[in-house]
Structures are given as C-alpha cells and as structure tokens.
Protein backbone atom coordinates (compact mmCIF):
# COMPACT_ATOMS: atom_id res chain seq x y z
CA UNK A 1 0.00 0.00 0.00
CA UNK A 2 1.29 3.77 -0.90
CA UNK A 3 1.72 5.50 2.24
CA UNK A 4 2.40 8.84 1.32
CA UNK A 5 -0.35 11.26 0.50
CA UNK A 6 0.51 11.70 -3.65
CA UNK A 7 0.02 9.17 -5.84
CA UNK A 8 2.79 9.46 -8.20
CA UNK A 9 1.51 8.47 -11.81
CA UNK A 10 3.29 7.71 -15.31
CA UNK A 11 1.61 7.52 -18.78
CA UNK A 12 2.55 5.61 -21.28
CA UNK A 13 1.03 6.02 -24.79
CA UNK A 14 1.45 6.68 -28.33
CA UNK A 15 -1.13 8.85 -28.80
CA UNK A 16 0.08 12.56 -27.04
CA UNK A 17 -3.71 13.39 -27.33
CA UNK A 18 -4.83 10.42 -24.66
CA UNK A 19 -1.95 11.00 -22.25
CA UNK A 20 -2.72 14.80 -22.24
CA UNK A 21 -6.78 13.60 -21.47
CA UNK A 22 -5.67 11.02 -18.30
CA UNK A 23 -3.33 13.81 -17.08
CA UNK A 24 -6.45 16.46 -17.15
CA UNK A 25 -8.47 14.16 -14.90
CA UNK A 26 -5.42 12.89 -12.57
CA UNK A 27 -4.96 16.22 -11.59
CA UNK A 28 -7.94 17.22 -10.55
CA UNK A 29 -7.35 14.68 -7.60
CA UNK A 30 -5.35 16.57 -5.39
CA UNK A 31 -3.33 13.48 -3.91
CA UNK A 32 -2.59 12.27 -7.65
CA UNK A 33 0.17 13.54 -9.51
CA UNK A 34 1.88 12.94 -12.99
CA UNK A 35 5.21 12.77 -13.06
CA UNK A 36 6.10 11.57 -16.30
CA UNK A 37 5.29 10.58 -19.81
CA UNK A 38 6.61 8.07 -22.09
CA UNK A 39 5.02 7.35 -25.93
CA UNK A 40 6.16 3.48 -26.11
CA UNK A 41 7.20 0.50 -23.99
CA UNK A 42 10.84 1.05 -24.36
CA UNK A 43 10.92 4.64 -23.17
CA UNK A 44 8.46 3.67 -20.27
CA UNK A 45 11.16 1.32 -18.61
CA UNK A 46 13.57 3.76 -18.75
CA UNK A 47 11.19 6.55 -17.00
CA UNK A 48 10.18 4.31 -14.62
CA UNK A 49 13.25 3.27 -13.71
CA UNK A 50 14.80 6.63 -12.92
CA UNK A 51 11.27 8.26 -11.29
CA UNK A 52 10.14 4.91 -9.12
CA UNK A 53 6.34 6.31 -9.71
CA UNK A 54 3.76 4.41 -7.89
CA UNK A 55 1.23 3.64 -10.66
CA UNK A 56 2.08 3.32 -14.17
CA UNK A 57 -1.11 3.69 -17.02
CA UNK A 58 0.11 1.50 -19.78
CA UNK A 59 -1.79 1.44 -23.52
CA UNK A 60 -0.93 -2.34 -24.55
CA UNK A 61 -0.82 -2.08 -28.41
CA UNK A 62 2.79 0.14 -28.87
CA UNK A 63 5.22 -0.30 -31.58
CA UNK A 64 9.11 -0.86 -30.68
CA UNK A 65 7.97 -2.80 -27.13
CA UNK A 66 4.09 -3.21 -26.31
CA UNK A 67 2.48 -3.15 -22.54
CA UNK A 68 2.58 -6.36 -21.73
CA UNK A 69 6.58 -7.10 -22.37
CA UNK A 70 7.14 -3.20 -20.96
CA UNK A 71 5.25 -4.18 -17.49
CA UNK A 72 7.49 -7.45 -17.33
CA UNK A 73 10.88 -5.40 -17.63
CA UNK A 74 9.38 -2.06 -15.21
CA UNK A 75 8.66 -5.16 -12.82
CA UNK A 76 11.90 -6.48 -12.70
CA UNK A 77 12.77 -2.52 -11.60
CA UNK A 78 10.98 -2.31 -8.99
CA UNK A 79 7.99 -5.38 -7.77
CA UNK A 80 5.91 -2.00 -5.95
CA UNK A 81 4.83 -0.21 -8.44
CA UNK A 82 1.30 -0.91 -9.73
CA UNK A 83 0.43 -0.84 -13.53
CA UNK A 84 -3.35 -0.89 -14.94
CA UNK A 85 -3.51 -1.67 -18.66
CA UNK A 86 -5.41 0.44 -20.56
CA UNK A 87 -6.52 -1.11 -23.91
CA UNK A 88 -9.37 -0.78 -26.76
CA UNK A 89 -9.43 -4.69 -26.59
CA UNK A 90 -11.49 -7.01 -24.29
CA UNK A 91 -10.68 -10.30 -25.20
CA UNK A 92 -8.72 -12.91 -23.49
CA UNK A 93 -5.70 -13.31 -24.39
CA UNK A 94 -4.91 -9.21 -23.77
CA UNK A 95 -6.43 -9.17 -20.58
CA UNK A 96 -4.32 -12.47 -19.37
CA UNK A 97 -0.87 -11.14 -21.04
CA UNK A 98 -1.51 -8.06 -19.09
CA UNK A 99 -2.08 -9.93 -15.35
CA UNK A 100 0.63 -12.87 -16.40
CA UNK A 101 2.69 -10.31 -16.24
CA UNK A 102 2.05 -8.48 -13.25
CA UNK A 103 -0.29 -6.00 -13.97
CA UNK A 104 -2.78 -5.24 -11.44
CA UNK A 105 -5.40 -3.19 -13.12
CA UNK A 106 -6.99 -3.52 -16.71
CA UNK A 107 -9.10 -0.64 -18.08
CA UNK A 108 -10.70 0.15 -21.66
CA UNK A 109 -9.98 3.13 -23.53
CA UNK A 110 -13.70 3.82 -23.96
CA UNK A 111 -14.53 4.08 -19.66
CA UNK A 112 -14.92 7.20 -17.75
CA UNK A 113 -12.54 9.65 -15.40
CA UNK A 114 -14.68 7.87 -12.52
CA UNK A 115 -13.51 4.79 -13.22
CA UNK A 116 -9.84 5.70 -14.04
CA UNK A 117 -10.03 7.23 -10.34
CA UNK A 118 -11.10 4.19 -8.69
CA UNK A 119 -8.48 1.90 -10.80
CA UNK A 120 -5.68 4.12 -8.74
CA UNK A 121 -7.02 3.97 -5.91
CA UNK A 122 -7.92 0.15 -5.88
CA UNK A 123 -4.51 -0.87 -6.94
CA UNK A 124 -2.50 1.37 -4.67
CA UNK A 125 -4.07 -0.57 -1.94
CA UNK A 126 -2.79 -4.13 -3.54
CA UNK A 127 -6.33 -4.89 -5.18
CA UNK A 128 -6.50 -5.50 -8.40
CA UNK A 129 -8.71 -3.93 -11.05
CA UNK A 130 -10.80 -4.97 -13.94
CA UNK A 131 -12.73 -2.71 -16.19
CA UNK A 132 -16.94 -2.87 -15.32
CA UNK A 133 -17.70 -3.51 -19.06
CA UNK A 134 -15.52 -6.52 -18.98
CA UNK A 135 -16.71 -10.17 -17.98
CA UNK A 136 -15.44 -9.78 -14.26
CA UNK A 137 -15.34 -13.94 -14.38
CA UNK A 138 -11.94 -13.37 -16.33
CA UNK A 139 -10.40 -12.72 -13.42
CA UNK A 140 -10.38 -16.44 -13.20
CA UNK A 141 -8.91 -17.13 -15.96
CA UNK A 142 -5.18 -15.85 -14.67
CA UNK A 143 -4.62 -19.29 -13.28
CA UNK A 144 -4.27 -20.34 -16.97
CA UNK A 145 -1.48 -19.81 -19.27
CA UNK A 146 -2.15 -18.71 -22.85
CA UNK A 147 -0.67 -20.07 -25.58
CA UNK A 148 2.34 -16.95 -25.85
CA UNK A 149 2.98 -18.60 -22.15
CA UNK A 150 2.63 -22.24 -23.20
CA UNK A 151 5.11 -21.36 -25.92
CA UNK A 152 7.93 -20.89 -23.21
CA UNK A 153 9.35 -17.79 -25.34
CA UNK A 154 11.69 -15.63 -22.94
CA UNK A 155 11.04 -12.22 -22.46
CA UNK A 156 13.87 -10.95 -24.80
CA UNK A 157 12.29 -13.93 -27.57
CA UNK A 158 9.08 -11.64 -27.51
CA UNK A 159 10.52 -8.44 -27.66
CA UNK A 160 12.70 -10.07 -30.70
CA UNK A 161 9.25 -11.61 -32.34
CA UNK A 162 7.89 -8.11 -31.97
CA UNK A 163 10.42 -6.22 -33.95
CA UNK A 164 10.57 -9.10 -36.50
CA UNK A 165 6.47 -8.64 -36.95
CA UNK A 166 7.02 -4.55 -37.54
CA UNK A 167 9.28 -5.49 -39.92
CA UNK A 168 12.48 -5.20 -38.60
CA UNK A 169 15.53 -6.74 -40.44
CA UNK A 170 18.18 -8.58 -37.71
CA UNK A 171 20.63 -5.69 -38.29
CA UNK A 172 17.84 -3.37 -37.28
CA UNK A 173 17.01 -5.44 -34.58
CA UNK A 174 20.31 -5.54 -33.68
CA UNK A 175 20.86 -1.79 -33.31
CA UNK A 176 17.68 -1.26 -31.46
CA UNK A 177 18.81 -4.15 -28.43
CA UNK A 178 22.32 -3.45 -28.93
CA UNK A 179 23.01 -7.46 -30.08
CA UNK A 180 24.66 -8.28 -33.11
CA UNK A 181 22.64 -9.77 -35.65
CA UNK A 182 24.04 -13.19 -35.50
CA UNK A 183 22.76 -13.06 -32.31
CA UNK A 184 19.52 -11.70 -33.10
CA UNK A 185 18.97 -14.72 -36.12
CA UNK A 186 19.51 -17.04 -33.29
CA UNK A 187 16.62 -16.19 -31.10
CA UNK A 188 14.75 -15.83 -34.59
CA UNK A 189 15.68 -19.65 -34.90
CA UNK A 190 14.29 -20.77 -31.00
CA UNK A 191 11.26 -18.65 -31.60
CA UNK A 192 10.18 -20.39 -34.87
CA UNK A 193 11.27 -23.67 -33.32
CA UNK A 194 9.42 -23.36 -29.51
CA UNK A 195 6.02 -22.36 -31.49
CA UNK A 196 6.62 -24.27 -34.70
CA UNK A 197 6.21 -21.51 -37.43
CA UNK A 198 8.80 -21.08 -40.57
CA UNK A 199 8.16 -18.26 -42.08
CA UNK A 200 8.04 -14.01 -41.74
CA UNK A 201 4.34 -13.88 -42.30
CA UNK A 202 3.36 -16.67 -40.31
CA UNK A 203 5.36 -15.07 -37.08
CA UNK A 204 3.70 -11.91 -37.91
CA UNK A 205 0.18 -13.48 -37.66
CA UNK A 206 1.12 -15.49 -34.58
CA UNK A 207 2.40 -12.45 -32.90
CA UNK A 208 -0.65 -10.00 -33.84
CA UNK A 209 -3.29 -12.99 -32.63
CA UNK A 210 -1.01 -12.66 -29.18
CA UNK A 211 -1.44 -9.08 -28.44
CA UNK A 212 2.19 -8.43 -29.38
CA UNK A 213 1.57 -6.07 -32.09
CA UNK A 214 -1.14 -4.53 -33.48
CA UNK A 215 0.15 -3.42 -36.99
C-alpha cells in the first residue's frame, strides 16, 4: 500500500492526445500527480526506472515494445509499483498477457474519469482492477497460461518476435537491443522452433493474434 499522500503516476502512450486527457483528470485529484510521460514500452522502462512512480497507465498495443513485455521489464525494476492496462481490446488473451505479467489493473480506452479514479485507488491498496464492461469472471482465468505462455518464449524472444512482426531486419534489430545480428537470427531460430512456425508472415500473424503487435 502507498503510504504517502501523492500518488505518483506515469503515462505511457502513443497517442500525445490520450496521455494529455488522463493527465487532465489525474490532476484534478489533489493526492494524484503525474510525473512523467513516455510514448512506447521502451521509453516507459527507462522513466520508470529513474522516477520509481507508484502507478504506471500502460496502452498495450505500442510499436518498438508493447504493454505487456514493458510491465514485465518495469517489474523487474521495482515489484511495488502498480500498472493498470489500458486497452481498446477485451478479449482474453490481452487481458491475461496483461495480469501474467504483473499487472494489477486492466481498463478500456472507452470508460470514464470515474472509473480511471477508482483503478488508482484500488490498486495502490494491492487490489486488483478490472474494467466494469468486462466479464469480471476473467479474473479467473489468470490461473491459466495462454498459448504466448505455453510457448515458453523468454522475455527478450518476444521483444525479438515483436520487432521481426514490424518489420524489422536482424541488423535493425540488432541496433535497437544493442546485439549483433548473428545473435539476433539465433533467437529468430528458437522462436520459430518453440512455437513451430517457418516463415516471416506466419510469425507476424502469430504475434498479432497474441497481443504483441497490433500493426
């Protein structure tokens, strides 16, 4: 539980338009503050890991690194601080990608400042938070693995199939996770061999059906 009176909040979208909305209605709350922004995954870990906010407000579908893989590595920072999800999509396999990997709140882009309040201030007290207009029985459902989890890929394996589905080339890859790209056609190889796809497209499909990336 946060035991100081401000609520110290990051945003993390793509859209400049969104974050400036959630910081409008944040703060209004007198014991909620923003303290930073980041516009994908990859500058959201670095943020994080220099400002140790207490709640982050992830969007899940971000080029470069999306929510889901982002909340894994800002988790490895620092196990306190609380992210909610915040997503156009209410199926499944977003929703358990999000709690597999630590996420304590999940909210759609489409709810109101009310509920956005009460997200904070559930998961600041260790609660965690699913959106009203989503089936609240999913919250069962986190005892399950989906099939991105079945597949065993490592963390850096689905940050890899992500830049491989946007259409990155393994130097590119490469430069952007500062491997070589002998290295980087490696994990290409144990991808396409732990989930038993061969080819560019068929990665690509696999990794938009997981929540990866939205194209």
């Amino acid at each position: 539980m946060i035991h100081t009176n401000e609520i110290k909040i990051v945003l993390v979208d793509d859209h400049k338009l969104l974050r400036d909305g959630l910081r409008n209605i944040i703060e209004q709350k007198s014991n909620m503050k923003v303290i930073g922004e980041a516009s994908n995954g990859r500058e959201a870990v670095k943020i994080c890991s220099k400002l140790m906010p207490d709640v982050v407000l992830i969007d899940i579908s971000m080029p470069d690194l999306n929510g889901v893989e982002a909340t894994s590595q800002i988790l490895k920072i620092n196990s306190e601080i609380k992210v909610i999800a915040l997503s156009m999509h209410s199926t499944k396999q977003f929703i358990q990608g999000m709690f597999n990997s630590g996420a304590y709140g999940y909210l759609l882009k489409d709810g109101d400042s009310e509920e956005l309040i009460t997200a904070i201030t559930t998961v600041v007290q260790n609660k965690k938070h699913l959106s009203k207009d989503i089936n609240q029985e999913y919250l069962n459902l986190l005892n399950y693995g989906s099939t991105l989890e079945k597949s065993k890929l490592s963390s850096r394996e689905k940050e890899v199939l992500q830049l491989i589905a946007e259409g990155n080339s393994s130097k590119q890859i490469g430069e952007i996770l500062f491997l070589s790209s002998k290295t980087i056609d490696v994990h290409r190889n144990n991808i396409m061999k732990k989930i038993d796809l061969h080819t560019i497209p068929e990665l690509t499909k696999f990794a938009i059906k997981q929540g990866l990336t939205s194209l």
